[in-house]
C-alpha atoms as a PDB file:
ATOM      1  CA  UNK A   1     -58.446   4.342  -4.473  1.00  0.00           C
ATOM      2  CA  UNK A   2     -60.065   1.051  -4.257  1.00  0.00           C
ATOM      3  CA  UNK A   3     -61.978   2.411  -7.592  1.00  0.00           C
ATOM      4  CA  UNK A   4     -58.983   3.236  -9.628  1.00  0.00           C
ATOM      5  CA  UNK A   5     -57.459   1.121 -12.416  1.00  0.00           C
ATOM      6  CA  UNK A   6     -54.011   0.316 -12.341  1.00  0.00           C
ATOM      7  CA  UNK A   7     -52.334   2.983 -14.392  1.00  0.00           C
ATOM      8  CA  UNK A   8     -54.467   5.593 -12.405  1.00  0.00           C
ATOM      9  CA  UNK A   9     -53.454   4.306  -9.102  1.00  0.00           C
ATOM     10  CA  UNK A  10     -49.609   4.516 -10.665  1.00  0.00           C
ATOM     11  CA  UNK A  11     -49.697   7.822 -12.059  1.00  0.00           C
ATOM     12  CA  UNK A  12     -51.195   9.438  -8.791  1.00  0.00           C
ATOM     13  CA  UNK A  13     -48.892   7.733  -6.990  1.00  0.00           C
ATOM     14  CA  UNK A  14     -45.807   8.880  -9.384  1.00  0.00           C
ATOM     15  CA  UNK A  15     -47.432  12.646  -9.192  1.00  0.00           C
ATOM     16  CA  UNK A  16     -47.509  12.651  -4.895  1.00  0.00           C
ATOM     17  CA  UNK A  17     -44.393  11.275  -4.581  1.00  0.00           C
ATOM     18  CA  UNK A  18     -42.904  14.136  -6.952  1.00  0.00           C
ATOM     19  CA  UNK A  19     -45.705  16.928  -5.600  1.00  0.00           C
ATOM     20  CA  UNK A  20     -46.921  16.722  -9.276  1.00  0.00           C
ATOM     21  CA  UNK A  21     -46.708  19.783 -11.690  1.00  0.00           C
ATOM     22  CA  UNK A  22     -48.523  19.138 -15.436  1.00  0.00           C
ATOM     23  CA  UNK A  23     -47.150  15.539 -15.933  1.00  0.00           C
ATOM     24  CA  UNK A  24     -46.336  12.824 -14.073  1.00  0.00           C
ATOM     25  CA  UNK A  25     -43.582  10.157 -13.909  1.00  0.00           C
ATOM     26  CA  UNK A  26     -44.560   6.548 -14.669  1.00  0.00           C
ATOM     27  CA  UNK A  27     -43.406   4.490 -11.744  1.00  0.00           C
ATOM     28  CA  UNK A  28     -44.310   0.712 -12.454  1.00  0.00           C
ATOM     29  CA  UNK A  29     -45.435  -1.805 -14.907  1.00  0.00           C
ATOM     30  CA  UNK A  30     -48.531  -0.731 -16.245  1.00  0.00           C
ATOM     31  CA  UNK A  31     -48.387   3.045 -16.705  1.00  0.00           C
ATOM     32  CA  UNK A  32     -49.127   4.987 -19.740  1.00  0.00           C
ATOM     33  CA  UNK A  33     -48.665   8.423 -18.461  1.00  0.00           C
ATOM     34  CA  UNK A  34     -45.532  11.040 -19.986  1.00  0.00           C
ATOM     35  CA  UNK A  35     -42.715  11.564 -18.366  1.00  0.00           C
ATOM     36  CA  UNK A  36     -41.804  14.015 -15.461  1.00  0.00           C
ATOM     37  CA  UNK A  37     -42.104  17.817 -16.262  1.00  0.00           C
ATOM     38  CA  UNK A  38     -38.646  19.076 -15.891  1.00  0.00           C
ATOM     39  CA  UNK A  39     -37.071  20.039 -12.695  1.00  0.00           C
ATOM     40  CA  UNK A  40     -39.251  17.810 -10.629  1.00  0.00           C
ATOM     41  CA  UNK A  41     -37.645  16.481  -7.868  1.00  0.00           C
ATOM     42  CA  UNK A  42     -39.060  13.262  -5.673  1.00  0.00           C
ATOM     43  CA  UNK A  43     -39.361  14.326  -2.039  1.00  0.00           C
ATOM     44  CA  UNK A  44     -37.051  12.736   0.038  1.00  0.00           C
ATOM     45  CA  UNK A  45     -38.103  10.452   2.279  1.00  0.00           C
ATOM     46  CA  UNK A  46     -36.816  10.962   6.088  1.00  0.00           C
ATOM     47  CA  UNK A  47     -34.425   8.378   7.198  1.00  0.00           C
ATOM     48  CA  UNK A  48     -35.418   8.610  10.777  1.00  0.00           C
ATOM     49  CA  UNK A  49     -37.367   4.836  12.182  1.00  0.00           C
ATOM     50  CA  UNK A  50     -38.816   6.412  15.622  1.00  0.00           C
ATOM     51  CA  UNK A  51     -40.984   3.594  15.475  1.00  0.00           C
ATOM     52  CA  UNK A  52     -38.543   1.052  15.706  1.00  0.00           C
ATOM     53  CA  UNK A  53     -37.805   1.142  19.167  1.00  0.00           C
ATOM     54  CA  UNK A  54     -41.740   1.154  19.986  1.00  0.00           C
ATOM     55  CA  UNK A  55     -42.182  -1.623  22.597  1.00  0.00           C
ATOM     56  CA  UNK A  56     -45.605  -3.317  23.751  1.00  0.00           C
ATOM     57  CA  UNK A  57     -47.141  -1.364  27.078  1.00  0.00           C
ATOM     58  CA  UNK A  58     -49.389  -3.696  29.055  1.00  0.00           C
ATOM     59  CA  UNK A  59     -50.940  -1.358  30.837  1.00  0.00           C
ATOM     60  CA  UNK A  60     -52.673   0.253  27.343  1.00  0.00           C
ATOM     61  CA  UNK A  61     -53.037  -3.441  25.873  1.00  0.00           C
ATOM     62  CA  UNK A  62     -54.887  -4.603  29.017  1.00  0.00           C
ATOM     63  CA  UNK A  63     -57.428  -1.981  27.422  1.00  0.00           C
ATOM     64  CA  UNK A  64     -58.069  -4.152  24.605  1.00  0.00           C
ATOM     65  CA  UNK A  65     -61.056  -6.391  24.192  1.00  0.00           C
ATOM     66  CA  UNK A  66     -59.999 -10.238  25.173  1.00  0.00           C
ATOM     67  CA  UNK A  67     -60.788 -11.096  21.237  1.00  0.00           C
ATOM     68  CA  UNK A  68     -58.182  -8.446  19.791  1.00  0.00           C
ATOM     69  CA  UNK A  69     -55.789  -8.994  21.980  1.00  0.00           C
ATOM     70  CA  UNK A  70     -56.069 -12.886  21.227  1.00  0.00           C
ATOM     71  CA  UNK A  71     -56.349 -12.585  17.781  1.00  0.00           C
ATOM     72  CA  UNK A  72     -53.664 -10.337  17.551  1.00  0.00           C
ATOM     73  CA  UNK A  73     -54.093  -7.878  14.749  1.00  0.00           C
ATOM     74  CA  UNK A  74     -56.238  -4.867  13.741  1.00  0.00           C
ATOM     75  CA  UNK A  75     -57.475  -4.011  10.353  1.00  0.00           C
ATOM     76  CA  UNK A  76     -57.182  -0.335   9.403  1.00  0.00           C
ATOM     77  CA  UNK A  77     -58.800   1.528   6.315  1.00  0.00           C
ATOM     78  CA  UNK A  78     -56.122   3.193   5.505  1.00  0.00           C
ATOM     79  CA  UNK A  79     -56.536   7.090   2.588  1.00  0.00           C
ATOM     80  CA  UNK A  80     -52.962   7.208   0.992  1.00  0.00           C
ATOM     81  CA  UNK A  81     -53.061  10.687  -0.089  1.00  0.00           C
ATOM     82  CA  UNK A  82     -49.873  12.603  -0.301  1.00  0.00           C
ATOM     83  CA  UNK A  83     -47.001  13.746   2.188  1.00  0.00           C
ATOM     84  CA  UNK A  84     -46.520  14.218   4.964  1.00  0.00           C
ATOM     85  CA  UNK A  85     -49.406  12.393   5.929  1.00  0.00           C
ATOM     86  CA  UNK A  86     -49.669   9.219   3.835  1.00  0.00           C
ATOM     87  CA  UNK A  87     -47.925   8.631   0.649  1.00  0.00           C
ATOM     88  CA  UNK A  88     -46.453   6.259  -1.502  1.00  0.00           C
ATOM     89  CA  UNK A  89     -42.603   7.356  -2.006  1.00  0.00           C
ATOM     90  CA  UNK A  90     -41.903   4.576  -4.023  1.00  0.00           C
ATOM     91  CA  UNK A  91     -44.776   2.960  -5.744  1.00  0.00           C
ATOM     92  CA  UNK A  92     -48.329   1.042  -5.235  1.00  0.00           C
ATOM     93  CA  UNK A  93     -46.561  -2.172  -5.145  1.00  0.00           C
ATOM     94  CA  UNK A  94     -44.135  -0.679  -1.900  1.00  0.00           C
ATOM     95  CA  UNK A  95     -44.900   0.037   1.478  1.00  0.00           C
ATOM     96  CA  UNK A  96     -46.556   3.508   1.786  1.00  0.00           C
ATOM     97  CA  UNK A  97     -44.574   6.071   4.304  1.00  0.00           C
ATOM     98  CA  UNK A  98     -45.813   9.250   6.103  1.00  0.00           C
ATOM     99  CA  UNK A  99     -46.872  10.783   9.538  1.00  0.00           C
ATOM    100  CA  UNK A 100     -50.372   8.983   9.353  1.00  0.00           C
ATOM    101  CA  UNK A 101     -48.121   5.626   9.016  1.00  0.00           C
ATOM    102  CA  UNK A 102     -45.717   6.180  11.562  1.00  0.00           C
ATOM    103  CA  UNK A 103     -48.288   6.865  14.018  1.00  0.00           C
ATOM    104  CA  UNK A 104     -50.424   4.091  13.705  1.00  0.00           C
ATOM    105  CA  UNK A 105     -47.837   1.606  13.443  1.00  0.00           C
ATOM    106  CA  UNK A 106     -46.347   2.616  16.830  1.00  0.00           C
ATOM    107  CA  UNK A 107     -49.686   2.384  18.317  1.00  0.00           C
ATOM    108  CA  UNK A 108     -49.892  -0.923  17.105  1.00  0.00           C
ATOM    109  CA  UNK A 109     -46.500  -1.648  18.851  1.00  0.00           C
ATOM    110  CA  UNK A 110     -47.538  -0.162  21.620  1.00  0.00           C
ATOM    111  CA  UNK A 111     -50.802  -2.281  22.210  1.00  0.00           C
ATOM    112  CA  UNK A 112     -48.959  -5.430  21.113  1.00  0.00           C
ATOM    113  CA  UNK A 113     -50.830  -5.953  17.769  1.00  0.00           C
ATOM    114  CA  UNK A 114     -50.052  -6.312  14.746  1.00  0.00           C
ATOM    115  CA  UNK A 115     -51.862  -3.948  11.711  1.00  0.00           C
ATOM    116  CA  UNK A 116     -53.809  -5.010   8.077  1.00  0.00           C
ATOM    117  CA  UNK A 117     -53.755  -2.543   6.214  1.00  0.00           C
ATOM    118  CA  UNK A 118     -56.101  -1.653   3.317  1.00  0.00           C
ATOM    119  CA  UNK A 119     -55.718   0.921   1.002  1.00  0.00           C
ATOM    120  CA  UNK A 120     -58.965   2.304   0.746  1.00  0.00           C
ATOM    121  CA  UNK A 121     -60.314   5.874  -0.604  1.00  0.00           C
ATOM    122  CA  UNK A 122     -60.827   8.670   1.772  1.00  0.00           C
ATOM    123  CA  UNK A 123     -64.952   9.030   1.136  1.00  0.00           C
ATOM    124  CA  UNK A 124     -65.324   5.627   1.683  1.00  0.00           C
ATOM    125  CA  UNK A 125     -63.503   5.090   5.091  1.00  0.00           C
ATOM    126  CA  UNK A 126     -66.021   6.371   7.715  1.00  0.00           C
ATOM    127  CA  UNK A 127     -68.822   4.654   5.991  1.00  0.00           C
ATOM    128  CA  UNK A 128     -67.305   1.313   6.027  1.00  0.00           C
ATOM    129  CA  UNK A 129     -66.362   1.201  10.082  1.00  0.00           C
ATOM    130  CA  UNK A 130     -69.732   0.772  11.249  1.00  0.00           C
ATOM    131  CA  UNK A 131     -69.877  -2.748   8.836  1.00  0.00           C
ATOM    132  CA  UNK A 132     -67.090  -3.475  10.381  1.00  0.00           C
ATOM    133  CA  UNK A 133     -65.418  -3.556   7.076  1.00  0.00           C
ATOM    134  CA  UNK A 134     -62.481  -1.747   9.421  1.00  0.00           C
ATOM    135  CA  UNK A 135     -61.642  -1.664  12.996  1.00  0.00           C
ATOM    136  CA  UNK A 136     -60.886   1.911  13.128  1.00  0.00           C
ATOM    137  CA  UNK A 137     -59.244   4.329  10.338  1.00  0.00           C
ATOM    138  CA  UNK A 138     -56.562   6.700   9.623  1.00  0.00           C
ATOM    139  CA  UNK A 139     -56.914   9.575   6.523  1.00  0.00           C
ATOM    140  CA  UNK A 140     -56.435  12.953   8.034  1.00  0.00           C
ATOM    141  CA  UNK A 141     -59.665  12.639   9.665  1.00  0.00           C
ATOM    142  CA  UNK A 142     -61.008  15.888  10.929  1.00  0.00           C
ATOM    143  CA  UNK A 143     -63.122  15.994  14.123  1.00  0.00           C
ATOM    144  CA  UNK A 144     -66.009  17.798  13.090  1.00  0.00           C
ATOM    145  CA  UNK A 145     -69.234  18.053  14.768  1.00  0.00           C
ATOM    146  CA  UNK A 146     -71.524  16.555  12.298  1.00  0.00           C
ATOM    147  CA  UNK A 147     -69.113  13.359  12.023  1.00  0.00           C
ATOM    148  CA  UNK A 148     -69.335  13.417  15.520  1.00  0.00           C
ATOM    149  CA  UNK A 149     -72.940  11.951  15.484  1.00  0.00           C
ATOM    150  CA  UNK A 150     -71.699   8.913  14.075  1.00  0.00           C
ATOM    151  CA  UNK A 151     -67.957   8.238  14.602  1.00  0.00           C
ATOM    152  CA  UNK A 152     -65.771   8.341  17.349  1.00  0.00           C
ATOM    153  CA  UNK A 153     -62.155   9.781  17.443  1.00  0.00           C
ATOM    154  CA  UNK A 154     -58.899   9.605  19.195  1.00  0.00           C
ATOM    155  CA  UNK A 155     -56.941  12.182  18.441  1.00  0.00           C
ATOM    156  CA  UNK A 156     -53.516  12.521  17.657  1.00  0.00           C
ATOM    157  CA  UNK A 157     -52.653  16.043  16.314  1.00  0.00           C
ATOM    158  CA  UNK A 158     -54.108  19.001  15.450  1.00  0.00           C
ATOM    159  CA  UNK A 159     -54.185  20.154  11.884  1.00  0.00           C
ATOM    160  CA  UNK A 160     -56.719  21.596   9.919  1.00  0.00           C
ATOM    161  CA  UNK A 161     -57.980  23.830   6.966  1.00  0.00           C
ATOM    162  CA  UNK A 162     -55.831  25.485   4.771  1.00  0.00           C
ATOM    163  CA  UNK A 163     -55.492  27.331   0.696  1.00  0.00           C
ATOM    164  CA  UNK A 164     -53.006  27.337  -1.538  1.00  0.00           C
ATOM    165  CA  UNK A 165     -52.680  28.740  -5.165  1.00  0.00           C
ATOM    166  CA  UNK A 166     -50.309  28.625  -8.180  1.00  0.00           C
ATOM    167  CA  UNK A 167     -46.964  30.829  -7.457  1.00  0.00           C
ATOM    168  CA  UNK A 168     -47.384  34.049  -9.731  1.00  0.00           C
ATOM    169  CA  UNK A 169     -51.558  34.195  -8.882  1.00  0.00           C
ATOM    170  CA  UNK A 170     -52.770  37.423  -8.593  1.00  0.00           C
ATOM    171  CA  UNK A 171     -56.245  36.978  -7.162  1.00  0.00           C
ATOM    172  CA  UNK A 172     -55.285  35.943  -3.715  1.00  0.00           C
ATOM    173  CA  UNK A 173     -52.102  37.132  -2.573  1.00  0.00           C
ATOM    174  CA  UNK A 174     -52.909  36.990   1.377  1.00  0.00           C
ATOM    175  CA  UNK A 175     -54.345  35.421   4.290  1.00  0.00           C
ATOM    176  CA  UNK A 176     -57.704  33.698   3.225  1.00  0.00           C
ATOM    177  CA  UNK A 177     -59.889  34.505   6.209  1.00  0.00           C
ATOM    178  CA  UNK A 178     -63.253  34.465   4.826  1.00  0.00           C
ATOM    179  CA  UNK A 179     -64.744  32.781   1.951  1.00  0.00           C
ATOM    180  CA  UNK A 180     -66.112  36.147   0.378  1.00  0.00           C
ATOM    181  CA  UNK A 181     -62.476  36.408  -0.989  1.00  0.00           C
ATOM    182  CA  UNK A 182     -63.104  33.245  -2.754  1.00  0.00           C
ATOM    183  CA  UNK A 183     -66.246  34.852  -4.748  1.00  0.00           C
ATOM    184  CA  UNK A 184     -65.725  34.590  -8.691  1.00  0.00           C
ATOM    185  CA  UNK A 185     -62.916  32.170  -8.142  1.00  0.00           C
ATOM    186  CA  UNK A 186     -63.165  28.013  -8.550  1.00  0.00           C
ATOM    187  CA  UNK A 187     -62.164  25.756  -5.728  1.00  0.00           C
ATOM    188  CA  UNK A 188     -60.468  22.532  -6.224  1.00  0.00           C
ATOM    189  CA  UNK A 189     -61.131  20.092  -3.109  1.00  0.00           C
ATOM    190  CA  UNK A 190     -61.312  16.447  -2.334  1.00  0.00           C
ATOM    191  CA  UNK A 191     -64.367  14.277  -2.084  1.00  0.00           C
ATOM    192  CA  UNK A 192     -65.779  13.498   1.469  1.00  0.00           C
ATOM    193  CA  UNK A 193     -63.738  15.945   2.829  1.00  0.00           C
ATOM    194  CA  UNK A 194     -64.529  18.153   5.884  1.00  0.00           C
ATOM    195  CA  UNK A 195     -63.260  21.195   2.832  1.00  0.00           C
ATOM    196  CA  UNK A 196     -66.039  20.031   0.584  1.00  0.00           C
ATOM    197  CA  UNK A 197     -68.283  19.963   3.823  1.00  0.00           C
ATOM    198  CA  UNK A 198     -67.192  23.658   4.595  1.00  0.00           C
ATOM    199  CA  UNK A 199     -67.237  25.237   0.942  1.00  0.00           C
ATOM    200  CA  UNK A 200     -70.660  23.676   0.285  1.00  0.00           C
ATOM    201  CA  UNK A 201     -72.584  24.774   3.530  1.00  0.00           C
ATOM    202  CA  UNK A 202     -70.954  28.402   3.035  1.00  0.00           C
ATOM    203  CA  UNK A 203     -71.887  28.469  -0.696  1.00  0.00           C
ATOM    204  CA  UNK A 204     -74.252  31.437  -0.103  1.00  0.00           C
ATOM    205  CA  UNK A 205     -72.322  33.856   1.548  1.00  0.00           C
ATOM    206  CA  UNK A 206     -71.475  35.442  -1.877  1.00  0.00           C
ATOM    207  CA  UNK A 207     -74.911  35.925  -3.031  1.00  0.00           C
ATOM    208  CA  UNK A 208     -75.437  37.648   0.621  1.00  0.00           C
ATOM    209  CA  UNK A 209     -72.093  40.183  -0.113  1.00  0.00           C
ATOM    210  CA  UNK A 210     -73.750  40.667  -3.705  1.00  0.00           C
ATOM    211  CA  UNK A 211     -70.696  38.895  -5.288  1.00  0.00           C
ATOM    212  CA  UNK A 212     -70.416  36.244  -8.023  1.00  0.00           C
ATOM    213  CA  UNK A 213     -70.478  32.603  -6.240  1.00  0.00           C
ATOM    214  CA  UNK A 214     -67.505  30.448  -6.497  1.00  0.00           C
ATOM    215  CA  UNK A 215     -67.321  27.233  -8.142  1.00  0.00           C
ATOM    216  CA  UNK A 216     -66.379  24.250  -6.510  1.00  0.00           C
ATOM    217  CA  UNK A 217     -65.173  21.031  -8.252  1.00  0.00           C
ATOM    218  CA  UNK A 218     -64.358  17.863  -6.315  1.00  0.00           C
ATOM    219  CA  UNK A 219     -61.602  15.431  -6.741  1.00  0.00           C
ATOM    220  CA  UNK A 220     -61.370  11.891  -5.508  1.00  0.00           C
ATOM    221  CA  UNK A 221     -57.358  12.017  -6.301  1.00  0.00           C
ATOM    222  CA  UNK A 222     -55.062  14.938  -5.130  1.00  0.00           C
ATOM    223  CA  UNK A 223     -52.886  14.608  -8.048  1.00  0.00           C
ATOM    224  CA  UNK A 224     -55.961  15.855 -10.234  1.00  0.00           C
ATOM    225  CA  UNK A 225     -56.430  18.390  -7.677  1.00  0.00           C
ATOM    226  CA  UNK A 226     -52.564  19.854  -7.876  1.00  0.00           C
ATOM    227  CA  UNK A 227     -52.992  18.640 -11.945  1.00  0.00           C
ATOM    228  CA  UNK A 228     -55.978  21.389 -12.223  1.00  0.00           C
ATOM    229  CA  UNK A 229     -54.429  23.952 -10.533  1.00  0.00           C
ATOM    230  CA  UNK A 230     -51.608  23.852 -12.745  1.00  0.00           C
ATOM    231  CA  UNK A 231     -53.380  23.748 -15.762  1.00  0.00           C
ATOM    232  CA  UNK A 232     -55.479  26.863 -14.406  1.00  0.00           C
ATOM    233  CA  UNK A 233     -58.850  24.831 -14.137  1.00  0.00           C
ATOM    234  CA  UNK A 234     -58.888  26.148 -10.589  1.00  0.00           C
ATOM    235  CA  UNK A 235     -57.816  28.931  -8.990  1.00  0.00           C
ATOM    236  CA  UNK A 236     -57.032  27.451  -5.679  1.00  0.00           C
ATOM    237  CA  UNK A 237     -56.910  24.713  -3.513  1.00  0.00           C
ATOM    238  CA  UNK A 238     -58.489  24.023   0.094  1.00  0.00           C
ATOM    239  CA  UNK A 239     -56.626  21.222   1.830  1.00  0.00           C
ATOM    240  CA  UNK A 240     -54.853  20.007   4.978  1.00  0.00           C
ATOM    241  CA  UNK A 241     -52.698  22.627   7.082  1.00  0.00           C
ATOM    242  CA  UNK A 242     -49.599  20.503   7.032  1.00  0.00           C
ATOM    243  CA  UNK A 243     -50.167  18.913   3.533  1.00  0.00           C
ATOM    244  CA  UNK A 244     -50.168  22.199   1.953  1.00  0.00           C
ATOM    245  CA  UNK A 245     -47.265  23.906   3.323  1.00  0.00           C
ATOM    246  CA  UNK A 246     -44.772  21.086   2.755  1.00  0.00           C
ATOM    247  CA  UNK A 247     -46.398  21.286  -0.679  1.00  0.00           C
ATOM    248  CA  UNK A 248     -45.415  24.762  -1.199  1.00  0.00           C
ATOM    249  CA  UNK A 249     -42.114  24.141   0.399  1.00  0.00           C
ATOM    250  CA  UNK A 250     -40.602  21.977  -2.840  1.00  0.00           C
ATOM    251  CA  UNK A 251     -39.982  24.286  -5.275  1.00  0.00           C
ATOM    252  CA  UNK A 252     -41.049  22.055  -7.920  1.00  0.00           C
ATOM    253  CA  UNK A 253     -44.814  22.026  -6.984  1.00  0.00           C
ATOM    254  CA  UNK A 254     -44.671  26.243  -7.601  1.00  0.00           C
ATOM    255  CA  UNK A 255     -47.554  26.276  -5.291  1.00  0.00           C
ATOM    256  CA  UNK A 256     -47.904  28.735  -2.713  1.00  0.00           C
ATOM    257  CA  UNK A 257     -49.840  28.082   0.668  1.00  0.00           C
ATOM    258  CA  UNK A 258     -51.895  31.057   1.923  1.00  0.00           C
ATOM    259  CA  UNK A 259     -51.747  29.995   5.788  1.00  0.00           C
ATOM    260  CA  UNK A 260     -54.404  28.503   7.965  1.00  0.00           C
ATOM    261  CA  UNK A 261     -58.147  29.171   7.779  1.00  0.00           C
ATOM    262  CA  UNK A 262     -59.798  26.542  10.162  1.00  0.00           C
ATOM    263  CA  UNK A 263     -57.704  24.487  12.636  1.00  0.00           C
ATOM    264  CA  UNK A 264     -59.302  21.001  13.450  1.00  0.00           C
ATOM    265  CA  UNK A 265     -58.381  18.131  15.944  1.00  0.00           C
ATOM    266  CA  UNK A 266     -57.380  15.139  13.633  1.00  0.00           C
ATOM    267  CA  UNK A 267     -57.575  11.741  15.056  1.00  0.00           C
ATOM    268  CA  UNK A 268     -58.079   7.972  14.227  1.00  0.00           C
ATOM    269  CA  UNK A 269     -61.756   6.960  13.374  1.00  0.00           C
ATOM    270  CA  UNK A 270     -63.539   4.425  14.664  1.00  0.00           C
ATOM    271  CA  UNK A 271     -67.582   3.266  14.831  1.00  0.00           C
ATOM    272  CA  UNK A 272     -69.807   4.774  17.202  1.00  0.00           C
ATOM    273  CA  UNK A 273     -69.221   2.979  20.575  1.00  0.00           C
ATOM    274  CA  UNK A 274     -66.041   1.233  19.206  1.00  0.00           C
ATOM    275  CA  UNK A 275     -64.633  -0.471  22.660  1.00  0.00           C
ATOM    276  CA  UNK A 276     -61.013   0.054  21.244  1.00  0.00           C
ATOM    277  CA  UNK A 277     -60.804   4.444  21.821  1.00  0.00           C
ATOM    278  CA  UNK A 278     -59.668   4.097  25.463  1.00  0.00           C
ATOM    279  CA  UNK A 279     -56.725   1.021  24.488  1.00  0.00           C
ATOM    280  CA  UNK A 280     -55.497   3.967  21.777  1.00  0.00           C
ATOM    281  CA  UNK A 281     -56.347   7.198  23.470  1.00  0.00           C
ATOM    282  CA  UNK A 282     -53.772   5.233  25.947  1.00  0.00           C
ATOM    283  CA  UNK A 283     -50.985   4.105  23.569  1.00  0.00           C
ATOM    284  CA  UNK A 284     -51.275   7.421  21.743  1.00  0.00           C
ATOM    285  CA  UNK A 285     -50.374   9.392  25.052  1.00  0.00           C
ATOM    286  CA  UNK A 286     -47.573   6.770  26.062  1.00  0.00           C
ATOM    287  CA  UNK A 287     -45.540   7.932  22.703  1.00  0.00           C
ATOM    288  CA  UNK A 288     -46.180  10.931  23.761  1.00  0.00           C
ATOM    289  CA  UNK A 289     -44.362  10.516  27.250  1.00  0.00           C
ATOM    290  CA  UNK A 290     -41.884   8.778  25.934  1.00  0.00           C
ATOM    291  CA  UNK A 291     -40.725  10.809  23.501  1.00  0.00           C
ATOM    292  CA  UNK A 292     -41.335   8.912  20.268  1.00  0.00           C
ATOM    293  CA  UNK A 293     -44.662  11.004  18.967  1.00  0.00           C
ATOM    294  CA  UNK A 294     -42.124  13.998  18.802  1.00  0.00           C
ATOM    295  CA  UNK A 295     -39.472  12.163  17.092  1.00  0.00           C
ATOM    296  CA  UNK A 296     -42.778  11.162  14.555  1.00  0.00           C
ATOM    297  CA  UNK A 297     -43.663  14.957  14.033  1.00  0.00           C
ATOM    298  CA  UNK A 298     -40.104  15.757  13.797  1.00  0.00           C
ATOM    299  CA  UNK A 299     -39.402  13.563  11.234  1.00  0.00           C
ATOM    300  CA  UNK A 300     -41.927  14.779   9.025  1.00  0.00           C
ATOM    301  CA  UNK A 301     -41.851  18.386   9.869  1.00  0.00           C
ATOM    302  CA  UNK A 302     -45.224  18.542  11.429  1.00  0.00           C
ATOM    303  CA  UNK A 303     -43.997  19.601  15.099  1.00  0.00           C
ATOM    304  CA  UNK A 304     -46.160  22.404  14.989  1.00  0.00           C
ATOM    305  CA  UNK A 305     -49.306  19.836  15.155  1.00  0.00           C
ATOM    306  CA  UNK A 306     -48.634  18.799  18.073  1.00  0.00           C
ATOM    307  CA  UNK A 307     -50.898  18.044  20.873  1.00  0.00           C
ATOM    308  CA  UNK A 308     -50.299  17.440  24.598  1.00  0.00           C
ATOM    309  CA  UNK A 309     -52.583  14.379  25.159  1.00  0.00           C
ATOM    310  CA  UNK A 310     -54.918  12.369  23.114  1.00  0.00           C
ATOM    311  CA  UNK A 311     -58.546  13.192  23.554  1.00  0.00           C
ATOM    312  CA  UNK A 312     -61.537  11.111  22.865  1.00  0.00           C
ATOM    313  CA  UNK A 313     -64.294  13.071  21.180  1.00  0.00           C
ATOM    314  CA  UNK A 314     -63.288  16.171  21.642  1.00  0.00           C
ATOM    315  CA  UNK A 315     -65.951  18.976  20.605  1.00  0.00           C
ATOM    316  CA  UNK A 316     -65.022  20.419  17.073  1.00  0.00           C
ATOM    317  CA  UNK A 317     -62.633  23.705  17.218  1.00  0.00           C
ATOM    318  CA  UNK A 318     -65.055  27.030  16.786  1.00  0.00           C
END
């Protein structure tokens, strides 16, 4: 994202905000792309400000380090990648909305700080905590355990690993259990993911079942991603749980999610030995007793994510 030029960053943005198809819509100054394929509908954005009523807890913001809570204000890396996690509804140049957004602005409220937020790419997130480029960040982050060696995590939902595929395929019609039934097929997935992590450290288990491997081809932008799948340069796509299915459920993405193939706890990253995980392992399980992380969830349809406390570290799901 931080790589992109400006009519890039608008057309991706115009393409997640209608769950793109073959073209996408311009939605600024400074886009060259087409216009919108027909019958694409924007997603509607939920109405619903949970977050609003958020209030400052001083029992969680006594958890803070003296400097943060002096100075105030938190900088967060911040992936903007499509709904319901992160997405820009309206345009670059507006405020981006989601469940990832939501969430980390009520923490905020809750610790009595306020938030800077960068756009930033997914790959390059994690990297940049330990320079202290960021104070913690927010992308979908799965807790694996080979990130686990060098980040810490507070989670806030459980999500995970998921496929989906054009409506009308005929290669994959179920379930996606195990990544033999991917053999022949190509894989669209996004860079510095925990799905590239997965489809790259499996990428024998064809040869091993005498089938033909599949292909994998990375994407930094999950516009291209939903772009290629139209356009039948991949077969299907391996992404988020709860990104997926909402996906599938606008009828003018003709996508169809094939269910869940690897849950994972998803939290907000920090760098190792970060003193800020307790202060938001805290504030995360005050919305949670007061009501306001359902409300979040609700409001973006990802209920069935949710978790009963926030856990620091947790080991990865086997």
């Amino acid at each position: 994202m931080n790589t992109r030029t400006i009519s890039g960053r608008l057309r991706g943005a115009a393409a997640l905000a209608l769950l793109p198809l073959l073209t996408l819509t311009a939605c600024g100054s400074g886009d060259t792309g087409g216009t919108a394929a027909v019958g694409a509908q924007a997603s509607p954005v939920p109405t619903d400000d949970p977050v609003a009523a958020v209030r400052k807890v001083d029992s969680a913001a006594a958890l803070l380090p003296a400097d943060v809570r002096e100075a105030g204000k938190l900088k967060v890396g911040s992936s903007i990648g499509f709904p319901p996690g992160a997405y820009y509804p309206n345009g670059t140049d507006k405020a981006p909305a989601g469940q990832d957004i939501d969430l980390a602005d009520a923490v905020a409220k809750v610790l009595g700080v306020e938030l800077e937020r960068q756009d930033a790419s997914f790959e390059t997130i994690l990297p940049a905590l330990g320079s202290g480029k960021y104070d913690f960040g927010t992308g979908n982050f799965g807790v694996t355990a080979e990130r686990l060696k060098t980040i810490d995590f507070v989670t806030y939902i459980n999500d995970g690993q998921g496929f989906a595929v054009k409506q009308g395929n005929t290669e994959l019609k179920g379930k996606v259990t195990d990544l033999t039934q991917l053999c022949g097929l190509t894989i669209g997935t996004g860079a510095g993911t925990t799905f590239e992590a997965t489809l790259t450290a499996q990428k024998g288990v064809c040869a091993k079942a005498g089938k033909k491997p599949y292909d994998v081809k990375v994407y930094s932008e999950n516009a291209a991603t939903l772009t290629a799948l139209q356009q039948g340069r991949i077969d299907v796509i391996m992404s988020t749980i709860n990104g997926l299915r909402h996906q599938a459920a606008q009828p003018a993405s003709q996508t169809a999610f094939l269910g869940e193939f690897h849950r994972l706890d998803v939290g907000f990253a920090f760098k190792k030995g970060s003193p800020l995980t307790k202060a938001f392992q805290a504030a995360v399980d005050e919305l949670i007793k007061d009501g306001t992380y359902s409300r979040i969830l609700k409001k973006w349809g990802t209920s069935a994510s949710a978790i009963d406390a926030s856990r620091i570290n947790p080991p990865e799901h086997t």
